[in-house]
N, C-alpha and C. Protein backbone atom coordinates (compact mmCIF):
# COMPACT_ATOMS: atom_id res chain seq x y z
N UNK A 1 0.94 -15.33 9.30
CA UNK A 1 0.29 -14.12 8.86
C UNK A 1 -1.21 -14.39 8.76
N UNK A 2 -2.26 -13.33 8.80
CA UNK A 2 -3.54 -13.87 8.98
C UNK A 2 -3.73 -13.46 7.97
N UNK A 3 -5.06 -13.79 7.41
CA UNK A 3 -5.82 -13.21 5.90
C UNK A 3 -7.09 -13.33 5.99
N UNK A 4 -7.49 -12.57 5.15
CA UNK A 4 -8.88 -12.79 5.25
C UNK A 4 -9.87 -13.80 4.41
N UNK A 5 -10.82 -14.38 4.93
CA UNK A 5 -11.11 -14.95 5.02
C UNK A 5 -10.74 -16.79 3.91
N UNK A 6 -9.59 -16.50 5.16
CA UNK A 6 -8.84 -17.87 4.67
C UNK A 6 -7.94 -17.95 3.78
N UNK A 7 -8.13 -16.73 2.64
CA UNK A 7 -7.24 -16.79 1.64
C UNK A 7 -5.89 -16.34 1.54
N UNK A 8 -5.13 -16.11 0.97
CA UNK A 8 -3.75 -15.71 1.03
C UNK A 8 -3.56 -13.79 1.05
N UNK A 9 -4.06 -13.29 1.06
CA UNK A 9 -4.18 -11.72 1.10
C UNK A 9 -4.34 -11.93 2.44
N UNK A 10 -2.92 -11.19 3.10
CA UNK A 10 -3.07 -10.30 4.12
C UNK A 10 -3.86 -9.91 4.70
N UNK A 11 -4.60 -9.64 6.44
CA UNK A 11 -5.39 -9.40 6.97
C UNK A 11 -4.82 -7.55 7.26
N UNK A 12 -5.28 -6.36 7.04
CA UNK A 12 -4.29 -5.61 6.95
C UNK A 12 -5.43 -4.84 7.51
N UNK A 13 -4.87 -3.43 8.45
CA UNK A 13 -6.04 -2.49 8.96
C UNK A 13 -6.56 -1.82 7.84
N UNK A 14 -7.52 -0.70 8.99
CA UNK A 14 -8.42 -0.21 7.92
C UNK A 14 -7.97 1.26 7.35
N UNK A 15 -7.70 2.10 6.23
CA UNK A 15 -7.71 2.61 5.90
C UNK A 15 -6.89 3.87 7.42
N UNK A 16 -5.93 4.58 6.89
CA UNK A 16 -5.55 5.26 8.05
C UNK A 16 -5.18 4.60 8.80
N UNK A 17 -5.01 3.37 9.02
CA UNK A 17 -4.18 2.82 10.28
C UNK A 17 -3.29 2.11 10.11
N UNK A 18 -2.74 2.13 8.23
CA UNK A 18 -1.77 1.52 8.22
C UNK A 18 -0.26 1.30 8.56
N UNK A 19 -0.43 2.42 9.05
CA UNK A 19 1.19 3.03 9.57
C UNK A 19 1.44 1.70 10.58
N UNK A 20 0.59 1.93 11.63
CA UNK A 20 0.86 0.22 12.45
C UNK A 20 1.22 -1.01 11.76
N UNK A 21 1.09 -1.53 10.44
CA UNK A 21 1.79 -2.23 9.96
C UNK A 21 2.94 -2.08 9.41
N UNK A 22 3.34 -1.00 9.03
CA UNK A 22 4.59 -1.17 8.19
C UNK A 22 5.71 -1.54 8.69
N UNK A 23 6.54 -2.20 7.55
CA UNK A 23 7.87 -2.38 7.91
C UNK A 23 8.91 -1.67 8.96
N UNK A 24 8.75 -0.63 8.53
CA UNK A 24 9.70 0.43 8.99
C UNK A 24 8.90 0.91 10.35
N UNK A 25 8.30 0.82 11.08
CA UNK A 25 7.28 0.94 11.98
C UNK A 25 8.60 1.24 13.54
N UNK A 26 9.32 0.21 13.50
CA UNK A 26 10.42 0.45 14.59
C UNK A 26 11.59 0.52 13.96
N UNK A 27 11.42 1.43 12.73
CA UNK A 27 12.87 1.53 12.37
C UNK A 27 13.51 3.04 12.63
N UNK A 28 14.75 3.88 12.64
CA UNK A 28 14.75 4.81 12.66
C UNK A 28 14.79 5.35 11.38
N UNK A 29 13.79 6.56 12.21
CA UNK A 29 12.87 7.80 11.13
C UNK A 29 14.36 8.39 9.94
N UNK A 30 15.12 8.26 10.57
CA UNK A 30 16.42 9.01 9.83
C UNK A 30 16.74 8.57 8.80
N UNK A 31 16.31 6.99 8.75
CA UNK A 31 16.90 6.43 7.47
C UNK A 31 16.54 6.90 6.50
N UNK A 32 14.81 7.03 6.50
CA UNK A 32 13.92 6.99 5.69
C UNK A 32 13.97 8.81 5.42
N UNK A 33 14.25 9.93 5.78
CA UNK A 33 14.70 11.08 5.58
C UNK A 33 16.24 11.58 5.52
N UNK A 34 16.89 10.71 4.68
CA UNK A 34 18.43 11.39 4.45
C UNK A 34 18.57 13.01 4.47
N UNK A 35 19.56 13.78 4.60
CA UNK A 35 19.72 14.76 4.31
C UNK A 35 20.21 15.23 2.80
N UNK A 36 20.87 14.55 2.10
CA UNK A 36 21.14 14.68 0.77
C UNK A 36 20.99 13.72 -0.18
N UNK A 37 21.15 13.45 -1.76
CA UNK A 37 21.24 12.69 -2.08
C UNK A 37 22.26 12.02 -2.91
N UNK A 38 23.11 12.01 -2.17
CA UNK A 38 24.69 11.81 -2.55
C UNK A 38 25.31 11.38 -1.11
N UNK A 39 26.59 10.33 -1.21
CA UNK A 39 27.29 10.03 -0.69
C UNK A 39 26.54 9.02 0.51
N UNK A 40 26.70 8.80 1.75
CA UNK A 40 26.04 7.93 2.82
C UNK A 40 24.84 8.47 2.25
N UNK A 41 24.15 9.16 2.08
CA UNK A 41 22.56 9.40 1.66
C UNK A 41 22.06 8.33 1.01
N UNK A 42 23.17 7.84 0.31
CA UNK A 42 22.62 7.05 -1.29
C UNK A 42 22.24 5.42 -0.60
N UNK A 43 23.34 5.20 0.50
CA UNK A 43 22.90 3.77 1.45
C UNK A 43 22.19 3.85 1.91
N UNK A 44 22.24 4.58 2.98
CA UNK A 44 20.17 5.04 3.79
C UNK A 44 18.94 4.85 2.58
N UNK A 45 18.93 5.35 1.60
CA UNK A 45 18.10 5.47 0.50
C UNK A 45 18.03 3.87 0.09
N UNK A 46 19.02 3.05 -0.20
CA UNK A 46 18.76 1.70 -0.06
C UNK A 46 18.57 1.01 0.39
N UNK A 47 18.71 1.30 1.86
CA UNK A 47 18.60 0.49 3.36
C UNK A 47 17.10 0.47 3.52
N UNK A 48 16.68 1.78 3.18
CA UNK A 48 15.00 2.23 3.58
C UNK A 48 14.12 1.07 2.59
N UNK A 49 14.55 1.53 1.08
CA UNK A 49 13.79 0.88 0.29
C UNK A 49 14.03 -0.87 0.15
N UNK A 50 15.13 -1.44 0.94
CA UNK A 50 15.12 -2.38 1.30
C UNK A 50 13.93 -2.92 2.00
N UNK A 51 13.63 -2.32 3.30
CA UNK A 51 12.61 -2.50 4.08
C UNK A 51 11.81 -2.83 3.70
N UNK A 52 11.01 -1.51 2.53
CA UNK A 52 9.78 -1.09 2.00
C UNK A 52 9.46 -1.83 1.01
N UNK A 53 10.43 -2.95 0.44
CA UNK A 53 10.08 -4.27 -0.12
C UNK A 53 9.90 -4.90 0.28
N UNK A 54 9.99 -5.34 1.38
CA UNK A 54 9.24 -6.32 2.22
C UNK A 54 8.19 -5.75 3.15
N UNK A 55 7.47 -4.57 2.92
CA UNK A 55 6.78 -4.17 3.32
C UNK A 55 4.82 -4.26 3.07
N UNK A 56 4.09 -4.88 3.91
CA UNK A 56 2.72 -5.27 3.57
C UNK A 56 1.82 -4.34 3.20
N UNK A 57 2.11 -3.07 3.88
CA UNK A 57 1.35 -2.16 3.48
C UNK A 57 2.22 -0.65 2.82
N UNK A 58 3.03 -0.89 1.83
CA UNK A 58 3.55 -0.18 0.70
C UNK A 58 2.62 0.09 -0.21
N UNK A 59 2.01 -0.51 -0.48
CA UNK A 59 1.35 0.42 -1.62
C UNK A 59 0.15 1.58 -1.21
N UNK A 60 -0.29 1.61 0.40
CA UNK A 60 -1.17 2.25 1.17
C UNK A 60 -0.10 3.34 1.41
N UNK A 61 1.33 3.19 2.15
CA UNK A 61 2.20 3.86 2.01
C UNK A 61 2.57 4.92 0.59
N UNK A 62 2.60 4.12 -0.19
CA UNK A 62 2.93 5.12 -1.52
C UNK A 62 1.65 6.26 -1.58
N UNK A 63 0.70 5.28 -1.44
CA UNK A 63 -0.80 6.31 -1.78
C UNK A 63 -0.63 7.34 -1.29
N UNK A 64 -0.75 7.44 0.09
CA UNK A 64 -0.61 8.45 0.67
C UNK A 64 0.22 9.21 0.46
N UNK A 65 1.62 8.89 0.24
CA UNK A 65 2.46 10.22 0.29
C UNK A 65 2.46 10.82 -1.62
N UNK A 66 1.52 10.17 -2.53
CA UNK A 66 1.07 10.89 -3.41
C UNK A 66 0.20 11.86 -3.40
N UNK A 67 -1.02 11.33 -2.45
CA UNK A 67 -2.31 11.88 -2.17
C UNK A 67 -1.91 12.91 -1.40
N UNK A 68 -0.91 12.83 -0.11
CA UNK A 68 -0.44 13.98 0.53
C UNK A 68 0.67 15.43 -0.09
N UNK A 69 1.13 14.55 -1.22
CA UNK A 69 2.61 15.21 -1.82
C UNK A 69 3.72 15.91 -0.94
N UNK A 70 4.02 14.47 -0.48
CA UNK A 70 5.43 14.51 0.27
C UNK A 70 6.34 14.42 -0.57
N UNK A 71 6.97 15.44 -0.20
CA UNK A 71 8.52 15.79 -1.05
C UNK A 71 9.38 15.03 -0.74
N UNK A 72 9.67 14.89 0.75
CA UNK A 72 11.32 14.51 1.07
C UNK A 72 10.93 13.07 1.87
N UNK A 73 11.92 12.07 1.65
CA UNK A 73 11.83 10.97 1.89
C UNK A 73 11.43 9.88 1.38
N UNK A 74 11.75 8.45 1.92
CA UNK A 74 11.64 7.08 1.29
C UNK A 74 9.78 6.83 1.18
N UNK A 75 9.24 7.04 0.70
CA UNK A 75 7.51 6.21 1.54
C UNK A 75 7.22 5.13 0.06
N UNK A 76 6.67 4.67 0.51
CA UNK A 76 6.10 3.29 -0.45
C UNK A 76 7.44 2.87 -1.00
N UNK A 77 8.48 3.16 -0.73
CA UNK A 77 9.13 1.92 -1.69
C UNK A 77 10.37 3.34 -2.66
N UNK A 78 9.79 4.73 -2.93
CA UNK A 78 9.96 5.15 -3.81
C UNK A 78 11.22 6.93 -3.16
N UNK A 79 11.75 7.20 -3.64
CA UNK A 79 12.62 7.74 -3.28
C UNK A 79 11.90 9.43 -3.70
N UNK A 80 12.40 10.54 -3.04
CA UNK A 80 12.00 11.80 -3.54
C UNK A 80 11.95 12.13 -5.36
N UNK A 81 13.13 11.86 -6.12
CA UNK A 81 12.92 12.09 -7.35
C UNK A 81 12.29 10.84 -7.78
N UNK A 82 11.92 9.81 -7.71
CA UNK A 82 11.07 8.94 -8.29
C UNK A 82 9.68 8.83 -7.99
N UNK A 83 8.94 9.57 -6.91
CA UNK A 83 8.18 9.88 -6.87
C UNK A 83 7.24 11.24 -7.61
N UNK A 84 8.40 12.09 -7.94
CA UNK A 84 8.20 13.42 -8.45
C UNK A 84 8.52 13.22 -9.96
N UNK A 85 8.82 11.79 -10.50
CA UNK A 85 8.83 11.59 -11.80
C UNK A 85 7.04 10.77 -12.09
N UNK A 86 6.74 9.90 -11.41
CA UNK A 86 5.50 9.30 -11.51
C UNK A 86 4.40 9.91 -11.02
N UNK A 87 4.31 11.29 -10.57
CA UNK A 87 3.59 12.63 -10.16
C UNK A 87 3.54 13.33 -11.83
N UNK A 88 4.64 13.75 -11.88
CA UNK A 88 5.00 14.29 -13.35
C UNK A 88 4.44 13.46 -14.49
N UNK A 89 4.35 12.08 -14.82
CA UNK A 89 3.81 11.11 -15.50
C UNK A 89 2.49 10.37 -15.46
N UNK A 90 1.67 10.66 -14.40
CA UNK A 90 0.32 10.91 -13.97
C UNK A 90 -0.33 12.19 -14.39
N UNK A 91 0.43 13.24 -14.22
CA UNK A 91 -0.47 14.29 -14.67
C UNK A 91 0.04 14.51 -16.19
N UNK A 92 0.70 13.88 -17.12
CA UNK A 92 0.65 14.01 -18.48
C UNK A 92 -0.36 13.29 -18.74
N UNK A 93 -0.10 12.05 -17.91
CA UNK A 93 -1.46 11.35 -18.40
C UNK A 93 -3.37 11.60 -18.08
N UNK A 94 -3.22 12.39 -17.35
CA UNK A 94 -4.32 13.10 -16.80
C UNK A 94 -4.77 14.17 -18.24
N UNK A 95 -3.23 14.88 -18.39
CA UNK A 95 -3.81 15.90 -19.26
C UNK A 95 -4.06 15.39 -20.73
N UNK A 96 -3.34 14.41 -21.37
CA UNK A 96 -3.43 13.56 -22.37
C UNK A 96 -5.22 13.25 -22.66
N UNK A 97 -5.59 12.47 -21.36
CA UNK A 97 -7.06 11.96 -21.27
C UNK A 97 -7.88 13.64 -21.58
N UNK A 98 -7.77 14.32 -20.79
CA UNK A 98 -8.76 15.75 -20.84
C UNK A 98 -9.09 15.99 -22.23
N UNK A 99 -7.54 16.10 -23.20
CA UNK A 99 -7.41 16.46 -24.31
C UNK A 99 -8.55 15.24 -25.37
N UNK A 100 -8.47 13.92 -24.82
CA UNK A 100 -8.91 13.58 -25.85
C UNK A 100 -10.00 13.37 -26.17
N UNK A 101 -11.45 13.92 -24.36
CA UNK A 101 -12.56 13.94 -23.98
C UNK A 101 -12.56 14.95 -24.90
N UNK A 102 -12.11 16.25 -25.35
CA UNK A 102 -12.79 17.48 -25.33
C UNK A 102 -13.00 17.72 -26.49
């Protein structure tokens, strides 16, 4: 693996081009978009986030599909309702902070 300059951190693209690294890069798209979340759904959903742990650029992954607010599917690691719980728990904490500026 390369790094930069010499050290142990990953040599990783730039911003927007991380999709070329990820794990899941040649995997099929299907896994990572189950149709439900019950029954074979629930293995795909583990199979994906399997990946996305061994994945270098997951947390560029997660960003984005916060920053974008993708509903459906595996990205960074995090499943549709666990993403829409730490969305939900960001903006308490958003509104928490407002409250205590004002």
């Amino acid at each position: 693996m390369s790094s930069i300059s010499g050290g142990s951190a990953p040599l990783l693209p730039p911003d927007g081009h991380w999709r070329s690294s990820a794990a899941c890069h040649f995997s099929d798209p299907d896994l990572f978009f189950p149709i439900s979340s019950s029954g074979k759904s629930t293995a795909e959903v583990t199979a994906a986030k399997a990946i996305c742990a061994v994945c270098p650029v997951r947390r560029q992954c997660l960003a984005f599909a916060l920053r974008t607010h993708q509903v459906h599917g595996v990205w960074g690691g995090t499943s549709e309702g666990e993403r829409r719980r730490l969305m939900s728990a960001v903006k308490a904490a958003e509104r928490s902070q407002t409250r205590q500026t004002a």
